[in-house]
PDB file of N, CA and C in Angstrom:
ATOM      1  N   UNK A   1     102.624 325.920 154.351  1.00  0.00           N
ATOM      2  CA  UNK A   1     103.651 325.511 153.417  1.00  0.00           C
ATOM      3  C   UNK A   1     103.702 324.004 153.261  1.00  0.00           C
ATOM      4  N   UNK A   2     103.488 323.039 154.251  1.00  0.00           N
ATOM      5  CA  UNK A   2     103.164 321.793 154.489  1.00  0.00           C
ATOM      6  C   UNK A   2     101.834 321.394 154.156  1.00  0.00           C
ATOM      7  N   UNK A   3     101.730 321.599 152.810  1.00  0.00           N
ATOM      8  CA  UNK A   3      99.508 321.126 152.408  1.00  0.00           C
ATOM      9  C   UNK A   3     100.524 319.716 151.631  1.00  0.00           C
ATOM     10  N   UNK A   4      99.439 318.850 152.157  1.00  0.00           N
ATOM     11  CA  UNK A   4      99.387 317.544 151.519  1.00  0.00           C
ATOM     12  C   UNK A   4      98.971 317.085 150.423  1.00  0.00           C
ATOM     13  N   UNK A   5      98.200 317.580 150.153  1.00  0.00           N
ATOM     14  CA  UNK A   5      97.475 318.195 149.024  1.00  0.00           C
ATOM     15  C   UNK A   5      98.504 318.048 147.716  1.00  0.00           C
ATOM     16  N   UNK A   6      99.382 319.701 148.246  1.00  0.00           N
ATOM     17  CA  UNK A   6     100.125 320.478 147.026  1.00  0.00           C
ATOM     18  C   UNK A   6     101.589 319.351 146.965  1.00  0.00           C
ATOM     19  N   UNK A   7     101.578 318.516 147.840  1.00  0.00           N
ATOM     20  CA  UNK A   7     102.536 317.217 148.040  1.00  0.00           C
ATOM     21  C   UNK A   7     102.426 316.412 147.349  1.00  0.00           C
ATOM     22  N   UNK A   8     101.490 316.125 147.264  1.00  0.00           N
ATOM     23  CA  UNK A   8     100.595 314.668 146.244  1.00  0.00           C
ATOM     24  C   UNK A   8     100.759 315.461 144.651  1.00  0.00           C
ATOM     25  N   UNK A   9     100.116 316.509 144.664  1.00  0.00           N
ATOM     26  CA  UNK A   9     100.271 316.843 143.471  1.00  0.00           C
ATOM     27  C   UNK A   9     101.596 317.107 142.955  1.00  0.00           C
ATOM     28  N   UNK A  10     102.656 317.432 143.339  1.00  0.00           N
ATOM     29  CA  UNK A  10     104.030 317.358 142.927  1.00  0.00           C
ATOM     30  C   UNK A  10     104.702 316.097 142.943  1.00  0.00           C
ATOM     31  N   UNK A  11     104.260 315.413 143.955  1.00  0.00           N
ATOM     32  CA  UNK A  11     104.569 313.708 143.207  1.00  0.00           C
ATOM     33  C   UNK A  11     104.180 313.592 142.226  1.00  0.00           C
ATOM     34  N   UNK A  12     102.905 313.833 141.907  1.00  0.00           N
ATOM     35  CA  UNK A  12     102.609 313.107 140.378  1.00  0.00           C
ATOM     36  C   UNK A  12     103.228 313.642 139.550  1.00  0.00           C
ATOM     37  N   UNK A  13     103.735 315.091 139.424  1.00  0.00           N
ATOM     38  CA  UNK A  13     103.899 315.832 138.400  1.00  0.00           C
ATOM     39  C   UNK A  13     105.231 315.457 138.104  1.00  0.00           C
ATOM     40  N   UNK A  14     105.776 315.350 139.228  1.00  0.00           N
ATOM     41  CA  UNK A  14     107.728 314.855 138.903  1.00  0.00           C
ATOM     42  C   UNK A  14     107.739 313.090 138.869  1.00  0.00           C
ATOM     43  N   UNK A  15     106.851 312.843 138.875  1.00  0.00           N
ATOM     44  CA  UNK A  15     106.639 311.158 138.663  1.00  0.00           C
ATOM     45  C   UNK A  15     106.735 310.428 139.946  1.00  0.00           C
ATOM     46  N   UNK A  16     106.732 311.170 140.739  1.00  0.00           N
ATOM     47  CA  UNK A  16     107.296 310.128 142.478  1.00  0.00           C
ATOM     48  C   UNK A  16     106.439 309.103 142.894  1.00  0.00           C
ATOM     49  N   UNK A  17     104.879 309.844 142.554  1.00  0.00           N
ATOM     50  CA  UNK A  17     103.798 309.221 142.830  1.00  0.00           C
ATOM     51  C   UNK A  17     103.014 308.093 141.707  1.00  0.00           C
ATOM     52  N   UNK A  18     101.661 307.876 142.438  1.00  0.00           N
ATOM     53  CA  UNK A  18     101.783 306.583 141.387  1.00  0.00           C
ATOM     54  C   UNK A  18     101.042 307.650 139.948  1.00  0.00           C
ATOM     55  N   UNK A  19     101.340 306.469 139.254  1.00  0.00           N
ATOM     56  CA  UNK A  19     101.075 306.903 138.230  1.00  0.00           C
ATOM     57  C   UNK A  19      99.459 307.043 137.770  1.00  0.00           C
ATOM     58  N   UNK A  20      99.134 308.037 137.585  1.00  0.00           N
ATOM     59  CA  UNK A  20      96.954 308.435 137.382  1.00  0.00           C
ATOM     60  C   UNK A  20      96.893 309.161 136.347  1.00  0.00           C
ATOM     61  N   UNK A  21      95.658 309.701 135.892  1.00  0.00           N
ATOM     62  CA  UNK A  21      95.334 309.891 134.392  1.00  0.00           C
ATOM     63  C   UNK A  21      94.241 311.246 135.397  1.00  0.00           C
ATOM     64  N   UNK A  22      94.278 311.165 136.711  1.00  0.00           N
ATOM     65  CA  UNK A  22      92.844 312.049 137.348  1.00  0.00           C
ATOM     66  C   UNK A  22      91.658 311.611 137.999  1.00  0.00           C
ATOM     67  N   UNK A  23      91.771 309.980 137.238  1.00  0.00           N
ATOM     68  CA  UNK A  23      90.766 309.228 137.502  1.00  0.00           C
ATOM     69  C   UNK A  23      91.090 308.263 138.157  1.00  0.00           C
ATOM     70  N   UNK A  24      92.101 307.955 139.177  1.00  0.00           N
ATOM     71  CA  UNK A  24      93.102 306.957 139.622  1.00  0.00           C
ATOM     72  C   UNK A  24      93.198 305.534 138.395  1.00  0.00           C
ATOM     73  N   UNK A  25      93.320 305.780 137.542  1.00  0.00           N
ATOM     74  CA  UNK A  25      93.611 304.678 136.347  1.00  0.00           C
ATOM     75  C   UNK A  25      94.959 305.367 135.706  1.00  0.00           C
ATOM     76  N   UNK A  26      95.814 304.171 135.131  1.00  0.00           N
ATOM     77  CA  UNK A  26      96.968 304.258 134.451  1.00  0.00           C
ATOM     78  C   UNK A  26      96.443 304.689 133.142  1.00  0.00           C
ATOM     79  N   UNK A  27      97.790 306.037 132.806  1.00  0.00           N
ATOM     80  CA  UNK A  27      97.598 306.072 131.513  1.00  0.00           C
ATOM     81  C   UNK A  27      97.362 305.035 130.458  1.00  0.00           C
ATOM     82  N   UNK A  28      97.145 305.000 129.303  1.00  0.00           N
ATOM     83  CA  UNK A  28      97.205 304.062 128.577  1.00  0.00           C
ATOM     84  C   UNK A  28      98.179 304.055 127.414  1.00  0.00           C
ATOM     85  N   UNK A  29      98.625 302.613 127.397  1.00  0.00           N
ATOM     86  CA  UNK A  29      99.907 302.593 126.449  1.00  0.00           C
ATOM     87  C   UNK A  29     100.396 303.421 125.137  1.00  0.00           C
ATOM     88  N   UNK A  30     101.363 303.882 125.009  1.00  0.00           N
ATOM     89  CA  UNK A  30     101.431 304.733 123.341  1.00  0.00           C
ATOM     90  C   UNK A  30     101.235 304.130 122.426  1.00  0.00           C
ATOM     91  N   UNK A  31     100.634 304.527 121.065  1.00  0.00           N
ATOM     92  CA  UNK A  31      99.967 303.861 120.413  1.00  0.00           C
ATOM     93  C   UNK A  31     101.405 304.067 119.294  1.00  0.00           C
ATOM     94  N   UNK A  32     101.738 302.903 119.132  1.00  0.00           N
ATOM     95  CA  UNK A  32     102.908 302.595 118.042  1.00  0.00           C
ATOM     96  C   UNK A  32     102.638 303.593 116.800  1.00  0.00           C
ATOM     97  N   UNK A  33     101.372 303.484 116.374  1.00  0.00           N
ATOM     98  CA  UNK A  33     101.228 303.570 114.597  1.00  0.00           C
ATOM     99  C   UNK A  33     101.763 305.295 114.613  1.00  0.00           C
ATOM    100  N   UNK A  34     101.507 306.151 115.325  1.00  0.00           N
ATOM    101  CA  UNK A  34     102.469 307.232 115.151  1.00  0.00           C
ATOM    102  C   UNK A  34     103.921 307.035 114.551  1.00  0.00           C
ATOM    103  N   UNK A  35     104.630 306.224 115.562  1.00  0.00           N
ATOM    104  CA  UNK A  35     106.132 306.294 114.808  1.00  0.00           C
ATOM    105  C   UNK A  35     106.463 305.947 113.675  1.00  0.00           C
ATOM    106  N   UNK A  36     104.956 304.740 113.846  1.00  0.00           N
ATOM    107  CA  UNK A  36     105.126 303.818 112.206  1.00  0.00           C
ATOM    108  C   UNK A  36     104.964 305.087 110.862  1.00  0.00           C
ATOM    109  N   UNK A  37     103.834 305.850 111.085  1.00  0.00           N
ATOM    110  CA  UNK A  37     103.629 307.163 110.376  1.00  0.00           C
ATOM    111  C   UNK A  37     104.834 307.700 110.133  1.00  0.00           C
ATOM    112  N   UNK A  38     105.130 308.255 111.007  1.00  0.00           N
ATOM    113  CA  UNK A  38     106.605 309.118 111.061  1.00  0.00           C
ATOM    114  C   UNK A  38     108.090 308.376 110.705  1.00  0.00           C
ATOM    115  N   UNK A  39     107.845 307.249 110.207  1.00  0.00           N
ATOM    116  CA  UNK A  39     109.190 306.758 109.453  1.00  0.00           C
ATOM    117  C   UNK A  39     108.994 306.375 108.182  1.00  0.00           C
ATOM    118  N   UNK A  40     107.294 306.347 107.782  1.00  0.00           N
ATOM    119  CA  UNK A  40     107.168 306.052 106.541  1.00  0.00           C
ATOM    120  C   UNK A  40     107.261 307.559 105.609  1.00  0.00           C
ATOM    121  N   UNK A  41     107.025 308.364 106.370  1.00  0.00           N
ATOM    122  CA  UNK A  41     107.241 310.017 106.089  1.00  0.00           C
ATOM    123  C   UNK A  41     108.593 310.036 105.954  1.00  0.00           C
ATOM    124  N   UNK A  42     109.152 310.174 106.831  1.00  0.00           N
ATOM    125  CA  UNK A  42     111.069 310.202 106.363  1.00  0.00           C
ATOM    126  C   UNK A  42     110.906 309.420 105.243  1.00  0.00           C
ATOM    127  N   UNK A  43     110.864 308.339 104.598  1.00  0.00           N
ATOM    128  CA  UNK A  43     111.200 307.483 104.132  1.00  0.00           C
ATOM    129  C   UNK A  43     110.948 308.139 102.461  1.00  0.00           C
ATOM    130  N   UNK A  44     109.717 308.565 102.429  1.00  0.00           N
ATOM    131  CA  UNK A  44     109.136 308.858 101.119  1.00  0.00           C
ATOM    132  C   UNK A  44     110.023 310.354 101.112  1.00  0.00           C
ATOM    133  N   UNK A  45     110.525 311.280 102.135  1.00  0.00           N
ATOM    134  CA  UNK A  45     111.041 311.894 101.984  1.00  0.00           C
ATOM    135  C   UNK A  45     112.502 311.976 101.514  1.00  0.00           C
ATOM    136  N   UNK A  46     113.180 310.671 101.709  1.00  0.00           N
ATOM    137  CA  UNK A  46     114.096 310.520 101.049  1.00  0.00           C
ATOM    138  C   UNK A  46     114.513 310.868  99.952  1.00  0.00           C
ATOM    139  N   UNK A  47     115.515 310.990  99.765  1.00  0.00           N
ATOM    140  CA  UNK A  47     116.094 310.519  97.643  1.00  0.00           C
ATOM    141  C   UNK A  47     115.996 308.962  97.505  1.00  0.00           C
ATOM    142  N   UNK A  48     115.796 309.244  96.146  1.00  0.00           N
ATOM    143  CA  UNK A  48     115.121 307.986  95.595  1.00  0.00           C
ATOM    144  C   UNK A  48     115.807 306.715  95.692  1.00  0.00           C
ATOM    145  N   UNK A  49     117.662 307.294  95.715  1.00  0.00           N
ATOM    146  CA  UNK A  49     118.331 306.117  95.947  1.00  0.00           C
ATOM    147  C   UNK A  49     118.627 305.953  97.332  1.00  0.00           C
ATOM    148  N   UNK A  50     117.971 306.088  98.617  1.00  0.00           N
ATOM    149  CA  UNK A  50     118.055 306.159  99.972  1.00  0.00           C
ATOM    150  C   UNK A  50     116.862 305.748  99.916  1.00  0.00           C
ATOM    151  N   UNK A  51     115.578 305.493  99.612  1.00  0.00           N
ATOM    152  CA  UNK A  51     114.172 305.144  99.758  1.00  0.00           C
ATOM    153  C   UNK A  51     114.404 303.278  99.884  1.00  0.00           C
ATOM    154  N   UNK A  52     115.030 303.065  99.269  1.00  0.00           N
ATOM    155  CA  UNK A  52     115.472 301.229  99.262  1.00  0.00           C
ATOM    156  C   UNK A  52     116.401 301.176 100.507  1.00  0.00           C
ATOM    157  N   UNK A  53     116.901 301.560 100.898  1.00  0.00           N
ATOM    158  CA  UNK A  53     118.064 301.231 102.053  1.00  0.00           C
ATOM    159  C   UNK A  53     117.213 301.681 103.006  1.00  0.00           C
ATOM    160  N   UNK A  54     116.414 302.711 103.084  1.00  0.00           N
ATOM    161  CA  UNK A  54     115.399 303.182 104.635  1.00  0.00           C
ATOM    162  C   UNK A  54     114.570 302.243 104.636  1.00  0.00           C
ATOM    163  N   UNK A  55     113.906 301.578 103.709  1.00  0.00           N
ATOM    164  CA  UNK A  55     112.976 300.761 103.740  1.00  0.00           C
ATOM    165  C   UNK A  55     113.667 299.368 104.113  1.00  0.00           C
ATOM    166  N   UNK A  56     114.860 298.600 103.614  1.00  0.00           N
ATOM    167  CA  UNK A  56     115.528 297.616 104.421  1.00  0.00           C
ATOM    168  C   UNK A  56     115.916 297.861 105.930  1.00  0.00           C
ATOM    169  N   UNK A  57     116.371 298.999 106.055  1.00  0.00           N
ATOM    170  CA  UNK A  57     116.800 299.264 107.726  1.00  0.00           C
ATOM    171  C   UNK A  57     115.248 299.629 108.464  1.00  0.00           C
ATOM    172  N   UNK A  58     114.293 299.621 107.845  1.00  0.00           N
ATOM    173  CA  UNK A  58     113.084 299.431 109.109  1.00  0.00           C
ATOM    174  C   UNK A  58     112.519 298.565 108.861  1.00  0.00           C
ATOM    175  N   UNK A  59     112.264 297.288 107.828  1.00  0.00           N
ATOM    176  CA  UNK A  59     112.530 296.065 107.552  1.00  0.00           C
ATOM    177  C   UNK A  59     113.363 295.049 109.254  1.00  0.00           C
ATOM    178  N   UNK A  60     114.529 295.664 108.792  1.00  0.00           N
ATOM    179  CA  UNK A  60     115.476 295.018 109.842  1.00  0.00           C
ATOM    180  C   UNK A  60     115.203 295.400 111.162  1.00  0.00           C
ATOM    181  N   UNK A  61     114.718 296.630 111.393  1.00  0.00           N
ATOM    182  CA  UNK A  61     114.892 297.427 112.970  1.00  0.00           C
ATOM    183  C   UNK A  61     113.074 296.273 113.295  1.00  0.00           C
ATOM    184  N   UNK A  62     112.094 296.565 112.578  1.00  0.00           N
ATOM    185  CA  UNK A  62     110.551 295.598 113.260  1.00  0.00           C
ATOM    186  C   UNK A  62     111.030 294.025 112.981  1.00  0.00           C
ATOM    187  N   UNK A  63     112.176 293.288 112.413  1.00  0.00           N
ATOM    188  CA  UNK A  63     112.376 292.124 112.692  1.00  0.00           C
ATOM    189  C   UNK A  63     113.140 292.242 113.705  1.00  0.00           C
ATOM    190  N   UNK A  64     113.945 292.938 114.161  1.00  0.00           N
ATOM    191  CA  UNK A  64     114.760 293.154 115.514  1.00  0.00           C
ATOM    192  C   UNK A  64     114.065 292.941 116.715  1.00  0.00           C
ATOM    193  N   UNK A  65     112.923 293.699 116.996  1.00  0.00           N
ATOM    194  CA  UNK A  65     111.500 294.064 117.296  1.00  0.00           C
ATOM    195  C   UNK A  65     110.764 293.073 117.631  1.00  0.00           C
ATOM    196  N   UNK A  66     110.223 292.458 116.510  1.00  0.00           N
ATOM    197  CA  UNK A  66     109.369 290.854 116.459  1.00  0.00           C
ATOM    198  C   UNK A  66     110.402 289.914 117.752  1.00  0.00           C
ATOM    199  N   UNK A  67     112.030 289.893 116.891  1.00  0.00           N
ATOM    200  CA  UNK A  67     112.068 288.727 117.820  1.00  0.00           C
ATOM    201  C   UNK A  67     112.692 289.135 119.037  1.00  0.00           C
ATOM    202  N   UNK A  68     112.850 289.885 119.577  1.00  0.00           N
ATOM    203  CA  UNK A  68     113.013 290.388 121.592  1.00  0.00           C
ATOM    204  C   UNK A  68     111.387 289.987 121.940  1.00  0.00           C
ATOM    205  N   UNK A  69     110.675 290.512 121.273  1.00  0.00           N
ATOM    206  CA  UNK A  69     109.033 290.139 122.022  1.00  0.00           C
ATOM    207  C   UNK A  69     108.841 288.662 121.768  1.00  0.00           C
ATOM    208  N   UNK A  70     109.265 287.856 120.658  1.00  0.00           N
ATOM    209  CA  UNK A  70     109.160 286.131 120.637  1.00  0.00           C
ATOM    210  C   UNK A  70     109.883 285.797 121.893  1.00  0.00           C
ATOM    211  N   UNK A  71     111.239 286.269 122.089  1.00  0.00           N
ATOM    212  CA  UNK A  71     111.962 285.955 123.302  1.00  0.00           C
ATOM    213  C   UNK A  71     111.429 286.336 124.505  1.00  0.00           C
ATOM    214  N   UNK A  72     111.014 287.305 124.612  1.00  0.00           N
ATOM    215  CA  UNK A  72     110.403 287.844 126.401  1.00  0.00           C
ATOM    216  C   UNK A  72     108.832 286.576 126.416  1.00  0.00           C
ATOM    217  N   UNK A  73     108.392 286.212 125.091  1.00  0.00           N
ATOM    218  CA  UNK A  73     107.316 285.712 125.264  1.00  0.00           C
ATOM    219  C   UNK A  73     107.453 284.082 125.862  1.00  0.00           C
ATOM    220  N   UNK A  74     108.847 283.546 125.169  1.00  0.00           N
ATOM    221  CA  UNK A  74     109.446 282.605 125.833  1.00  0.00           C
ATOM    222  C   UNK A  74     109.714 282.551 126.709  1.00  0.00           C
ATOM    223  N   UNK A  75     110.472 283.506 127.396  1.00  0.00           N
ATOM    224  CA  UNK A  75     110.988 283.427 128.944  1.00  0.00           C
ATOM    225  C   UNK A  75     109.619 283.564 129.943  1.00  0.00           C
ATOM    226  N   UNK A  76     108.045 284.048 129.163  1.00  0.00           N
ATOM    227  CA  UNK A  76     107.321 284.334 130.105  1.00  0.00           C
ATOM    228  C   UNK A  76     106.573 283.106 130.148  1.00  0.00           C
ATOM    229  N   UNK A  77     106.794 281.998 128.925  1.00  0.00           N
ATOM    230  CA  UNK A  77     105.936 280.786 129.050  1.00  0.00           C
ATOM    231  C   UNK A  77     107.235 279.570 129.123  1.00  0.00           C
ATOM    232  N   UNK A  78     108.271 279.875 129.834  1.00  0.00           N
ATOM    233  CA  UNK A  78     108.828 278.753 130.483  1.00  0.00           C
ATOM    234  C   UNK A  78     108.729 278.666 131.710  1.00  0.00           C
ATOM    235  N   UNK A  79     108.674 277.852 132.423  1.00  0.00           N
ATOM    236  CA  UNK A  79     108.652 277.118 133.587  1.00  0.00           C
ATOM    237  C   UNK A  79     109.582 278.076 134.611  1.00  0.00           C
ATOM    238  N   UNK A  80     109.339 278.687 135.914  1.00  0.00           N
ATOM    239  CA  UNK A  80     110.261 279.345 136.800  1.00  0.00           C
ATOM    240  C   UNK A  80     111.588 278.152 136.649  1.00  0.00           C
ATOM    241  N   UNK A  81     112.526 278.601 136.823  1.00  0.00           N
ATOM    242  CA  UNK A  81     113.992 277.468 136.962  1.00  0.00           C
ATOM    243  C   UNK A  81     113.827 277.367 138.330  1.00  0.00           C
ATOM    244  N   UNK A  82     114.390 276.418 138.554  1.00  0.00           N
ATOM    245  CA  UNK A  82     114.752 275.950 140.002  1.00  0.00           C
ATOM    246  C   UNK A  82     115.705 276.355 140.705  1.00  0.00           C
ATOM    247  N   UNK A  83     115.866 276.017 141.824  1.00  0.00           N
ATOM    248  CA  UNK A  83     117.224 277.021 143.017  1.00  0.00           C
ATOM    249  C   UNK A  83     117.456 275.770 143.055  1.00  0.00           C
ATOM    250  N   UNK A  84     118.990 275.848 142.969  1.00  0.00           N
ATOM    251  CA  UNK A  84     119.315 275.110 143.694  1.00  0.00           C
ATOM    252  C   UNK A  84     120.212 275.685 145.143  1.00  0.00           C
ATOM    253  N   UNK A  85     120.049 275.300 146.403  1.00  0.00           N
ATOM    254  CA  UNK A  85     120.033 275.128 147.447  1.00  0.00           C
ATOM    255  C   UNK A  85     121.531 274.637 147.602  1.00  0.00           C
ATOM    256  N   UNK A  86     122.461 275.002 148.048  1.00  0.00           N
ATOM    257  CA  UNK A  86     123.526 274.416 149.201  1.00  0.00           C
ATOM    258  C   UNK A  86     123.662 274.539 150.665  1.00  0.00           C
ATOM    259  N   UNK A  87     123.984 273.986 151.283  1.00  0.00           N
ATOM    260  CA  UNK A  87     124.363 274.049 152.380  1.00  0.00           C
ATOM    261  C   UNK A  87     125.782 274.291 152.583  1.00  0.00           C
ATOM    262  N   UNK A  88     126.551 275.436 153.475  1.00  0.00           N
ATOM    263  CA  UNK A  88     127.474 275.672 153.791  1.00  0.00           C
ATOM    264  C   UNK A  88     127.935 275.654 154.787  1.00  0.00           C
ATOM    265  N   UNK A  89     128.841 274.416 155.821  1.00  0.00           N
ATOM    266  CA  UNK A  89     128.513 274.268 157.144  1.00  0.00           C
ATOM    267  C   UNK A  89     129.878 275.194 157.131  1.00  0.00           C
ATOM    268  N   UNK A  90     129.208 276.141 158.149  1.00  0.00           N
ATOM    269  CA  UNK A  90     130.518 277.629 159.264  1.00  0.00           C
ATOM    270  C   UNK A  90     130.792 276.412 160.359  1.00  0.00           C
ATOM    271  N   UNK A  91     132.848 277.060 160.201  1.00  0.00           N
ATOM    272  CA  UNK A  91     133.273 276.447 161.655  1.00  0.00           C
ATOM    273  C   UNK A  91     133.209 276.962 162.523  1.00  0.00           C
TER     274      UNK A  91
END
C-alpha cells in the first residue's frame, strides 16, 4: 500500500510534486493566441451595435495588459532598494 512509486505519481497528478511533462522538463507556457481567437469569435458574434463596444473593451482589457508587463518590467530593471538597518538597544 506504501509503493513510492504510486506516491510520486499522485503528487504529480494533484500538483504536490514538481512540475514534469514525463520527460522531467516543465510544461510549456499557454499559448495566448487561443484566447485572442476566442474573443475575436464572440466579438463577430455579436450584434452589430455591441461589435464597437466589444472591440473597445478588448482594446482597453490588452492596454490594461501591455502596461502591468511595462511595470513588472520596471520593477525587474530597477536597482534592488536598500535596507535600511536600525539598531534597537534592549534594556
Amino acid at each position: 500500500m506504501n509503493d513510492p512509486q504510486q506516491a510520486a505519481d499522485n503528487d504529480d497528478l494533484y500538483g504536490s510534486g514538481p512540475a514534469s511533462n514525463g520527460a522531467g522538463q516543465t510544461p510549456p507556457a499557454p499559448d495566448p493566441a487561443a484566447l485572442f481567437v476566442l474573443l475575436d469569435a464572440l466579438r463577430l458574434a455579436a450584434p452589430a451595435d455591441l461589435q464597437d463596444r466589444l472591440t473597445a473593451l478588448i482594446r482597453e482589457a490588452l492596454l490594461t495588459l501591455r502596461a502591468l508587463i511595462d511595470h513588472y518590467l520596471e520593477r525587474i530593471d530597477a536597482p534592488p532598494a536598500e535596507r535600511k538597518v536600525e539598531d534597537i538597544p534592549i534594556d
